[in-house]
Protein backbone atom coordinates (compact mmCIF):
# COMPACT_ATOMS: atom_id res chain seq x y z
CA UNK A 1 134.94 -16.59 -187.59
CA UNK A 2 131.57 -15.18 -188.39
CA UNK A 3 131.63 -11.98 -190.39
CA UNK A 4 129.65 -8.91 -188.62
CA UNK A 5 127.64 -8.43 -191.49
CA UNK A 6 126.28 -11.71 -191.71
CA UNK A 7 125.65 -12.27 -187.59
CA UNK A 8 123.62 -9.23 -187.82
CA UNK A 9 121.32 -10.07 -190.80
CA UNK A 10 120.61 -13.43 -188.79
CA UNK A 11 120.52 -11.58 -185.88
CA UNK A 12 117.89 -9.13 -187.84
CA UNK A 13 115.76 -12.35 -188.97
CA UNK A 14 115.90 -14.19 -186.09
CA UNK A 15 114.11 -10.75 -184.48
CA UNK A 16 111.79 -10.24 -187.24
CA UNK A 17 110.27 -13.94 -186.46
CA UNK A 18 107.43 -14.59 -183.98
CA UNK A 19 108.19 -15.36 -180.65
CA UNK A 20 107.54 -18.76 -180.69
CA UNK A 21 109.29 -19.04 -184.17
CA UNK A 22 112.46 -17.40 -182.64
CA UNK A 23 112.07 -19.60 -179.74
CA UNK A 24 111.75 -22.64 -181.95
CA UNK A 25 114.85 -21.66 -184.13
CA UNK A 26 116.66 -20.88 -181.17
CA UNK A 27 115.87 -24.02 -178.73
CA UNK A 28 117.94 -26.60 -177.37
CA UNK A 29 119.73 -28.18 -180.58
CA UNK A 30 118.46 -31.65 -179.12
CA UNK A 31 115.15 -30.63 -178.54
CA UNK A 32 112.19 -31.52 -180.74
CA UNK A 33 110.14 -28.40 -181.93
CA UNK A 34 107.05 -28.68 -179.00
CA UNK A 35 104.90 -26.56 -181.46
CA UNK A 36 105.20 -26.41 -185.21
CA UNK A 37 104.77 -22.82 -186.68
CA UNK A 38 104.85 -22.72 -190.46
CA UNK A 39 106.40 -19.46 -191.09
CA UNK A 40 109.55 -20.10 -188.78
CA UNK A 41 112.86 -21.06 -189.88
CA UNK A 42 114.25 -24.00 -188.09
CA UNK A 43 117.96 -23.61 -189.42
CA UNK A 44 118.96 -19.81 -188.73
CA UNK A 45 122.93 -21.29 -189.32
CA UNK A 46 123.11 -22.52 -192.44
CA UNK A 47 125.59 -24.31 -194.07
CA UNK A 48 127.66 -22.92 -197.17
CA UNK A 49 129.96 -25.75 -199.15
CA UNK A 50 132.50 -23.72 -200.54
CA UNK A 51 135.87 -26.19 -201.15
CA UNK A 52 134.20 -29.28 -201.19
CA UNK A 53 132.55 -30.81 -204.49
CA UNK A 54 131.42 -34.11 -203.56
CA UNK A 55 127.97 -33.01 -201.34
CA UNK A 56 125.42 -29.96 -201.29
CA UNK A 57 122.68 -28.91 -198.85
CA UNK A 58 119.56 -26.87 -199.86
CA UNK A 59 117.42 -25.67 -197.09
CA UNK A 60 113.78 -24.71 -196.53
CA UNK A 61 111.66 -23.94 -193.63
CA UNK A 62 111.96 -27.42 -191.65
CA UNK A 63 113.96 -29.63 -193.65
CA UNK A 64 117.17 -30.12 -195.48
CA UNK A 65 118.01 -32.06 -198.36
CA UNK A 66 121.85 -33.19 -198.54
CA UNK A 67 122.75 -34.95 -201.44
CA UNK A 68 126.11 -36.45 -201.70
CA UNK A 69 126.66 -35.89 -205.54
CA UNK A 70 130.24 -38.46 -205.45
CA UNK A 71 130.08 -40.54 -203.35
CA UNK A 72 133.25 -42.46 -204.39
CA UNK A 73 135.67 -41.38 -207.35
CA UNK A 74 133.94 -41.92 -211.01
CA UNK A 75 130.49 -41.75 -209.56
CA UNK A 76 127.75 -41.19 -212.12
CA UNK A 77 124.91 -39.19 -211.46
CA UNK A 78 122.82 -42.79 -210.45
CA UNK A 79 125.19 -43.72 -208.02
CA UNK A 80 124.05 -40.13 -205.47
CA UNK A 81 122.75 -40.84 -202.36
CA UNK A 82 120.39 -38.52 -201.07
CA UNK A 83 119.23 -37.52 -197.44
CA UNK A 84 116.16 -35.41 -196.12
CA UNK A 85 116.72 -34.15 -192.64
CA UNK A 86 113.27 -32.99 -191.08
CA UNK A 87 113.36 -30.95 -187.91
CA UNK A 88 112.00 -32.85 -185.39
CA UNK A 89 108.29 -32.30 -184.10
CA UNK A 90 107.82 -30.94 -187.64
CA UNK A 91 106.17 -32.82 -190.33
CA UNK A 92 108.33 -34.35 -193.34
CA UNK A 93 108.00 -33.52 -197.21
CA UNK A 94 106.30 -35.08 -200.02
CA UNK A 95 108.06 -35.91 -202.89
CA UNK A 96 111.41 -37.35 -202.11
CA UNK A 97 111.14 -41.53 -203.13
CA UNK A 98 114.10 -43.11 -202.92
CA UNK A 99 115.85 -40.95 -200.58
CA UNK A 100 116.26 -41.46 -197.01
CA UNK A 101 114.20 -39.01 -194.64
CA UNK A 102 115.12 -39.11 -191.56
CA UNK A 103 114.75 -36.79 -188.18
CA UNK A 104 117.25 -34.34 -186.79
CA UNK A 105 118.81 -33.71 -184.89
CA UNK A 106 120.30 -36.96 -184.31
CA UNK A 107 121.24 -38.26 -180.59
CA UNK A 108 123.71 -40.84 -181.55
CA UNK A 109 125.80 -42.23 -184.32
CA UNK A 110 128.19 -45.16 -185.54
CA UNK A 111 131.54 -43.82 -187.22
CA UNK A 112 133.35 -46.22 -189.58
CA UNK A 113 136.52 -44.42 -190.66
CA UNK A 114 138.57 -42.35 -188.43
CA UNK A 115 138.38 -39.46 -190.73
CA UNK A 116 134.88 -38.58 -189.09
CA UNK A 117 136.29 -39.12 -185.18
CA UNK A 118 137.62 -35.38 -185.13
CA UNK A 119 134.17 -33.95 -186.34
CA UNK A 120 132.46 -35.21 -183.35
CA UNK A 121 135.12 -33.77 -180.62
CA UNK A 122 134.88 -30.58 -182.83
CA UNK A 123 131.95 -30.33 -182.87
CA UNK A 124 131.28 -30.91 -179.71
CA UNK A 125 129.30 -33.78 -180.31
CA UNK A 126 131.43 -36.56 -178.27
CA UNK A 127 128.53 -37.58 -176.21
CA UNK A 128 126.76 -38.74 -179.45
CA UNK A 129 129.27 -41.17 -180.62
CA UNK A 130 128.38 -44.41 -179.67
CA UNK A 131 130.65 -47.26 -182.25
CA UNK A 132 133.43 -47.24 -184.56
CA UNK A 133 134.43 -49.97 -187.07
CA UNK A 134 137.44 -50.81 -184.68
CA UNK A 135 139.29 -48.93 -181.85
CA UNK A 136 143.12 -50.28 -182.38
CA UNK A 137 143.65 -47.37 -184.73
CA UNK A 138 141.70 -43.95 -183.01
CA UNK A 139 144.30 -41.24 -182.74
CA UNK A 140 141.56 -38.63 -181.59
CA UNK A 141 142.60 -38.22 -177.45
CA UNK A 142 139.30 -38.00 -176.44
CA UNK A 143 138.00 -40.91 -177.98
CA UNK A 144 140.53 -43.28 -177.59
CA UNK A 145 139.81 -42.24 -173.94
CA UNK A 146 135.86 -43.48 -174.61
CA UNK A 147 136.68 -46.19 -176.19
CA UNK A 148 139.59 -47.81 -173.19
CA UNK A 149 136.48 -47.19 -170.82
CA UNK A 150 134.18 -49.68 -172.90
CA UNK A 151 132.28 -46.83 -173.49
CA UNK A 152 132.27 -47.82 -177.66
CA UNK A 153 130.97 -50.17 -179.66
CA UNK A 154 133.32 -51.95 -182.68
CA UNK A 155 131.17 -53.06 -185.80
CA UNK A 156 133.93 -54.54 -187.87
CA UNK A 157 135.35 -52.89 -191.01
CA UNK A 158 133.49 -52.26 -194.18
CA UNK A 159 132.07 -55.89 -195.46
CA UNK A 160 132.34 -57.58 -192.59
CA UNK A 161 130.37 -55.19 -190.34
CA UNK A 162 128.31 -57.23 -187.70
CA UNK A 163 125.09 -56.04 -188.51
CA UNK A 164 123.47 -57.37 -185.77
CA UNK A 165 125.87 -55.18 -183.27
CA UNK A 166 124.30 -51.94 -185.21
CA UNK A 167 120.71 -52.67 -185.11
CA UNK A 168 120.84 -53.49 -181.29
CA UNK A 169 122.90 -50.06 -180.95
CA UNK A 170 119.36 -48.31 -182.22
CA UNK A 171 122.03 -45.80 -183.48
CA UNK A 172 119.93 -42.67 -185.44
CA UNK A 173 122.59 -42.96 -188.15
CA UNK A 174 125.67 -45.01 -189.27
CA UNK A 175 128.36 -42.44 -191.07
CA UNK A 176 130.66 -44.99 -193.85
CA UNK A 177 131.70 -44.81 -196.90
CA UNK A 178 131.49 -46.30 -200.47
CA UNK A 179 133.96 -47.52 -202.66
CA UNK A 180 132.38 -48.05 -205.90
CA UNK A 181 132.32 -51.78 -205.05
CA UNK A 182 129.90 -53.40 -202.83
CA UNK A 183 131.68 -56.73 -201.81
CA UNK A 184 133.79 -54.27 -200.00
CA UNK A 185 131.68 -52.03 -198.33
CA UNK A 186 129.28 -51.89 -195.32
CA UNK A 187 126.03 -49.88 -196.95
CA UNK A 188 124.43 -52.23 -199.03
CA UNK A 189 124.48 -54.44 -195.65
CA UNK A 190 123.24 -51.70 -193.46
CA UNK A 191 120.79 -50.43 -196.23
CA UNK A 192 119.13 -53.82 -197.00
CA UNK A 193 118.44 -54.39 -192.77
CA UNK A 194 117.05 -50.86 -192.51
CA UNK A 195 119.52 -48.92 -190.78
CA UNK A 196 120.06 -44.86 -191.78
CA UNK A 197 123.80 -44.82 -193.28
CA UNK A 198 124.99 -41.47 -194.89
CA UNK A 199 127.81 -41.54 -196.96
CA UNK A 200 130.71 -39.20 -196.16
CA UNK A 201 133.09 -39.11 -199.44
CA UNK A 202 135.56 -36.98 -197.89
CA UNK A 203 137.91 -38.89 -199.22
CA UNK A 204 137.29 -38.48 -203.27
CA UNK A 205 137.84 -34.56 -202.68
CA UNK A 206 141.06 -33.62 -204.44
CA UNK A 207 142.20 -30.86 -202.53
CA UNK A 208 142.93 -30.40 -198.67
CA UNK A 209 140.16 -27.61 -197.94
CA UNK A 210 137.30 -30.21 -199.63
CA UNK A 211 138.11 -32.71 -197.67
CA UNK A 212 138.21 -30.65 -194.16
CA UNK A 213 134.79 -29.20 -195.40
CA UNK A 214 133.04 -32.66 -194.57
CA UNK A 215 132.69 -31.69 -191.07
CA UNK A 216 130.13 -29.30 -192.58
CA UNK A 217 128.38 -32.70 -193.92
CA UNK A 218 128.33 -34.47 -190.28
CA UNK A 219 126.98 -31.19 -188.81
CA UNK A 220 124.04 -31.42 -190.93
CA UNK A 221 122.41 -34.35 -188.98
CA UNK A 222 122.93 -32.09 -185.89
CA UNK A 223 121.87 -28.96 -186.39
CA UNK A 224 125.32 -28.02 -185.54
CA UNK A 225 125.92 -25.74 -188.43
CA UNK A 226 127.24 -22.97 -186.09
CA UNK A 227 129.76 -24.82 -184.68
CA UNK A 228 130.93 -26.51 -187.99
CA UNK A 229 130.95 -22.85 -189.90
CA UNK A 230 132.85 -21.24 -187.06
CA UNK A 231 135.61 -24.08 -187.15
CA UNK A 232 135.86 -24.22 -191.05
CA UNK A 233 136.11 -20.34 -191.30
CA UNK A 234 139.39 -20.52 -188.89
CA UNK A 235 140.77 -23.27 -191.08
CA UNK A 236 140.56 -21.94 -194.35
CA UNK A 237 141.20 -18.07 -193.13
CA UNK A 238 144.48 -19.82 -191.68
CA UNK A 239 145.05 -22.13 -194.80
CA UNK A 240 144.75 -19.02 -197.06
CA UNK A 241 147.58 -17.03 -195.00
CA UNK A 242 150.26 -19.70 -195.48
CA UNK A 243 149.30 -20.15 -199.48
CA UNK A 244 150.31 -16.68 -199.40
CA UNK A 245 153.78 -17.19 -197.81
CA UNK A 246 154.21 -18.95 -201.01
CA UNK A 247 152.42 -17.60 -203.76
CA UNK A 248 155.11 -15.20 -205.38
CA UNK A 249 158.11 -17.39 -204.86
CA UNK A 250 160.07 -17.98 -208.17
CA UNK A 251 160.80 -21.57 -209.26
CA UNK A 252 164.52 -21.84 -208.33
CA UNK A 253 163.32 -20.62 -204.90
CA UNK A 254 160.75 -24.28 -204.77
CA UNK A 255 162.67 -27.67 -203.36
CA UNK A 256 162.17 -30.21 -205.61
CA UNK A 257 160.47 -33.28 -203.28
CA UNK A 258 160.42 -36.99 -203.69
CA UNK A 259 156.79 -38.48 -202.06
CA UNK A 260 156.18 -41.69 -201.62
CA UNK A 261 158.56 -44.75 -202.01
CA UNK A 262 158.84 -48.17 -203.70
CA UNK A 263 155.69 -50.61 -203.14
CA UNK A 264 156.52 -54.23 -203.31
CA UNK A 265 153.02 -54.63 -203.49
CA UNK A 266 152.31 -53.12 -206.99
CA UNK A 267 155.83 -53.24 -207.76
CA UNK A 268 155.76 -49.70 -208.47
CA UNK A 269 156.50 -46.26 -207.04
CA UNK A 270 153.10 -43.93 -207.08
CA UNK A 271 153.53 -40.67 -207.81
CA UNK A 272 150.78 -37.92 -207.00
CA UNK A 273 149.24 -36.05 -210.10
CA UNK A 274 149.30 -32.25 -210.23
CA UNK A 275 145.12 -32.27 -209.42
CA UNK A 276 145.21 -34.27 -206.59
CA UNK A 277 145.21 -33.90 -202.59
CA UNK A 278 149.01 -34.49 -202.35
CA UNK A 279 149.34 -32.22 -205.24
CA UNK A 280 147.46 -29.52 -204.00
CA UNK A 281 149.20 -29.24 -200.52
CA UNK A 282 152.86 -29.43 -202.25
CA UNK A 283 151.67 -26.65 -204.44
CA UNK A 284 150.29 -24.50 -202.03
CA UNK A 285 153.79 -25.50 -199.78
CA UNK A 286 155.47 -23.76 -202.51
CA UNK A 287 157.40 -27.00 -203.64
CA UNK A 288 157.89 -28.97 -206.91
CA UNK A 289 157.94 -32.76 -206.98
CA UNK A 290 159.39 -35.15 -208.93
CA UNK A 291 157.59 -36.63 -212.14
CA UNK A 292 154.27 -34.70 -211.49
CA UNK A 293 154.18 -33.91 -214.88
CA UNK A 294 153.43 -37.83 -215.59
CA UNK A 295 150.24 -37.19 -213.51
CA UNK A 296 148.50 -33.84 -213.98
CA UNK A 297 144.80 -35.34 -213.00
CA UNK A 298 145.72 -38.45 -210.80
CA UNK A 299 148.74 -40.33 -209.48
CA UNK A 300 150.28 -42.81 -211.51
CA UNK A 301 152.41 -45.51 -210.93
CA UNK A 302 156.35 -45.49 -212.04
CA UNK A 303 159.20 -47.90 -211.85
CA UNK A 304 161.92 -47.51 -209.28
CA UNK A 305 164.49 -46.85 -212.03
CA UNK A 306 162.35 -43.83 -213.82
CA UNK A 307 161.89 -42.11 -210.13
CA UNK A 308 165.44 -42.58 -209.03
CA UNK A 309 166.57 -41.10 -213.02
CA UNK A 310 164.07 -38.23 -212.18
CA UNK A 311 164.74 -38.02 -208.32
CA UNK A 312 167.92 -38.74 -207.28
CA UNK A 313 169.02 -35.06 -206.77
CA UNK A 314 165.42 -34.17 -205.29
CA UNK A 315 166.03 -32.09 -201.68
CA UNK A 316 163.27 -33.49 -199.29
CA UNK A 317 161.91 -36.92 -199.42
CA UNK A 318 158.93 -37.41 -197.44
CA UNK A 319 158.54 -41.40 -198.22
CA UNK A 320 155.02 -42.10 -196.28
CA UNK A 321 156.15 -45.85 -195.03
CA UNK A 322 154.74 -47.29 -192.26
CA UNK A 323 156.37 -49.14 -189.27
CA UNK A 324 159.90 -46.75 -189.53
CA UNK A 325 161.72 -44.95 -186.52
CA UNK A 326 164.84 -44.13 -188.29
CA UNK A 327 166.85 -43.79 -191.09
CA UNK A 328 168.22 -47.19 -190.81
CA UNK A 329 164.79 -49.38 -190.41
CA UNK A 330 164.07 -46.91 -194.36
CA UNK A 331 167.24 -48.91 -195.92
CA UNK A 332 165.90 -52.18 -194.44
CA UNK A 333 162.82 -51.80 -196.62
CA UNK A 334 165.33 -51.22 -199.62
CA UNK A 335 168.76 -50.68 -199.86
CA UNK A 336 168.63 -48.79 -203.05
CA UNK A 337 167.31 -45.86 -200.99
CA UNK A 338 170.46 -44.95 -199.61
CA UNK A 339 171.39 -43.57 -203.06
CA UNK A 340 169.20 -40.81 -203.07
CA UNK A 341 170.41 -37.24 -202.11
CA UNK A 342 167.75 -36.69 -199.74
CA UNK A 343 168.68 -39.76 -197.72
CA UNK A 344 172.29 -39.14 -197.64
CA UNK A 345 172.07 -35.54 -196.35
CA UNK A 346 168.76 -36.33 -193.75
CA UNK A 347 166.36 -34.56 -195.11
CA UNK A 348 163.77 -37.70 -194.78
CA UNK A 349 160.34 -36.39 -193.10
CA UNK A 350 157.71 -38.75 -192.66
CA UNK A 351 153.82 -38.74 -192.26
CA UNK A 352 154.08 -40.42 -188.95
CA UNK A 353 154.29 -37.49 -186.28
CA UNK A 354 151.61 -39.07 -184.42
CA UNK A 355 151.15 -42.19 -184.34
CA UNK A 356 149.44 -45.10 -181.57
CA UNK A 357 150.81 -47.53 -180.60
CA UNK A 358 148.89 -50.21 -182.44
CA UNK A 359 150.01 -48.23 -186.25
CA UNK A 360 147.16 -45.72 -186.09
CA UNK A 361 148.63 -42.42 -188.10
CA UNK A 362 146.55 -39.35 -187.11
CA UNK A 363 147.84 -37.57 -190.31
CA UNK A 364 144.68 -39.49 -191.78
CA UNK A 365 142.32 -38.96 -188.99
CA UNK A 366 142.87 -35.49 -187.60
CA UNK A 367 145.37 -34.06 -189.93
CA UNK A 368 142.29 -34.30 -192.41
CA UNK A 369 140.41 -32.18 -190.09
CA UNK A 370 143.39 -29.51 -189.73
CA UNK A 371 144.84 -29.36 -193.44
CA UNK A 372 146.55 -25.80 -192.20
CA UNK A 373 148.35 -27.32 -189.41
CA UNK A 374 149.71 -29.74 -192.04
CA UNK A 375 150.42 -27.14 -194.44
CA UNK A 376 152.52 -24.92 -191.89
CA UNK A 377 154.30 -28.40 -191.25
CA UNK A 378 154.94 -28.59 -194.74
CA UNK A 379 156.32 -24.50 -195.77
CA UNK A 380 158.27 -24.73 -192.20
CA UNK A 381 160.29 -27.92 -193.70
CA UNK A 382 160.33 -26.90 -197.17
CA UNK A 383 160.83 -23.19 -196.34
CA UNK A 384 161.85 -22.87 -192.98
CA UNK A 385 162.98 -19.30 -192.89
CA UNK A 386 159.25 -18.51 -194.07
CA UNK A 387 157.84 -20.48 -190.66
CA UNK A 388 160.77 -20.01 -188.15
CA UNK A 389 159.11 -21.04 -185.02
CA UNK A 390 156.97 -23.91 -186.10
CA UNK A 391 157.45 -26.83 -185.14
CA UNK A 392 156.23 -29.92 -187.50
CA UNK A 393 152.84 -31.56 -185.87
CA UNK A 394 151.88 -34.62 -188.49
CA UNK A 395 155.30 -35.13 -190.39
CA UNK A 396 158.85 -36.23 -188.87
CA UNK A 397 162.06 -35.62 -189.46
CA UNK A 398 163.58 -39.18 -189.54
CA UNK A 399 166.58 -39.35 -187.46
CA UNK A 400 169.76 -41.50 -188.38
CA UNK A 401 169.27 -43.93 -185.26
């Protein structure tokens, strides 16, 4: 929500502007600017990054420079990626080699992670989405409703993107990521044939606020500011009244959790670090979790013996595995599980509350984009008497059978 004090010192600017400033400022947000006055301000709602580290925006009169500072985690300063959004019908900046400058606001737009599907339905901005890297996995209603009518292009996952499919799109922009390693990602494809990519690094941000604040990011090449402030406000506001459910508690009063389980695949059990997403959201829960002491800045991997030594006892196990309905399928992944507290008395809960039927979790898609719905799901399982009448949106309680 918009504080009163800060609608009426636009509302006081926007006044004090000539009229054809005011109207320019104030036009159609898809319109170009039909006659460029100098001394107008074409972005009365600004953006403010407050939570999230990894991007900044600096305004003046009719452009915006964005740069994405990380763009993937251990970025140096030479790996930023920098964007100049000119208001269109306006003219662009001098001085700004090597960055891209491009027009906004944009009509249309390529998404290749999930994360960013819920900004454009927030936003308001559904129209505008025109491709994803693949459908099989869109939890987001209303574009997994685009998408069965044909209504979407897929451009393949990260490398393999079919370049060809995106330049005949004529999309304004292409939204991916970066990984730190380019034999993996779609950029330096999409950069090298000339299409506009920005990076969203949403997912580098270590806490649950930073990474919701990337909707801020995608408003920026749509002039939808407004929109993106007024959603983020409600989030964090709400965010900030279930951190204090918790705040005070005393540590005998926090459940001790077990996240994560056993991964043949690294032959290890990774266990979230004190400074990281996970970490932040089972602080804020008011819980404690098992070995997070071994990981204070990132998660580190330990062996099933050291986690079962440390966890055995631990009160809530929320085990993130994919492809489980119940507690049975769990002990068919490994049998050892059955020895921990947390299985034997039920209290299992899962990141899987919504899930397609092709795999696709929206815990990563639109639980990103509503990190206080997940943390009520989180204080009403871990403190249920503080959250009586929730009921648990993006985790599960795994049942027996």
């Amino acid at each position: 929500m918009v504080h009163r004090s800060l609608f009426v010192l636009v509302l006081a600017a926007l006044l004090l502007m000539p009229v054809g400033a005011q109207d320019a400022a104030l036009a159609n947000p898809t319109a170009c600017v039909a006659e460029y006055d100098a001394e107008a301000d074409y972005f009365p709602a600004k953006a403010e990054v407050t939570f999230a580290s990894g991007f900044s925006v600096e305004y003046f009169a009719n452009y915006k420079v964005v740069t994405v500072t990380r763009p993937f985690p251990g970025a140096g300063a030479d790996d930023a990626f920098q964007y100049v959004l000119v208001q269109c019908g306006t003219p662009a900046p001098e001085g700004f080699d090597g960055a891209q400058v491009l027009t906004v606001p944009m009509d249309s737009a390529i998404a290749m992670s999930t994360t960013y599907l819920p900004h454009f339905t927030t936003l308001g901005l559904l129209d505008a989405l025109m491709g994803v890297d693949g459908g099989l996995y869109v939890s987001t209603p209303e574009v997994v409703e685009k998408y069965a009518a044909g209504d979407l292009l897929e451009v393949g996952y990260g490398a393999e993107v079919n370049v060809e499919v995106v330049l005949d799109s004529e999309a304004d922009v292409v939204f991916a990521y970066a990984s730190g390693s380019p034999e993996y990602d779609a950029h330096p494809k999409l950069v090298e044939a000339g299409v506009p990519v920005a990076i969203n690094a949403d997912y580098a941000e270590i806490t649950p606020l930073g990474r919701a604040e990337w909707i801020k990011f995608t408003a920026l090449f749509f002039n939808a500011e407004a929109e993106a402030n007024t959603y983020f406000d409600g989030v964090a506001e709400r965010y900030a009244q279930l951190q204090a459910l918790t705040a005070d508690l005393p540590e005998d009063e926090k459940p001790l959790v077990l996240w994560n389980s056993f991964s043949s695949f690294i032959d290890a059990w990774s266990i979230p670090g004190q400074q990281t997403f996970v970490g932040a959201f089972l602080t804020d829960a008011g819980a404690r979790w098992v070995l997070s002491d071994q990981a204070p800045e990132s998660s580190v991997n330990q062996s099933f013996e050291s986690v079962f030594e440390a966890g055995a006892e631990a009160d809530v196990w929320v085990p993130g595995l994919f492809g489980i309905a119940t507690l049975a399928d769990v002990l068919a992944a490994d049998a050892r599980y059955a020895d921990f507290a947390a299985f034997q008395s039920g209290q299992v809960f899962n990141t899987d509350g919504r899930a397609n039927p092709n795999g696709g979790n929206d815990y990563y898609e639109n639980g990103v984009n509503e990190p206080d719905v997940v943390l009520a799901d989180l204080v009403a399982i871990f403190h249920p008497e503080l959250l009586p009448e929730h009921t648990p949106v993006y985790l599960r309680q795994v049942p027996a059978e």
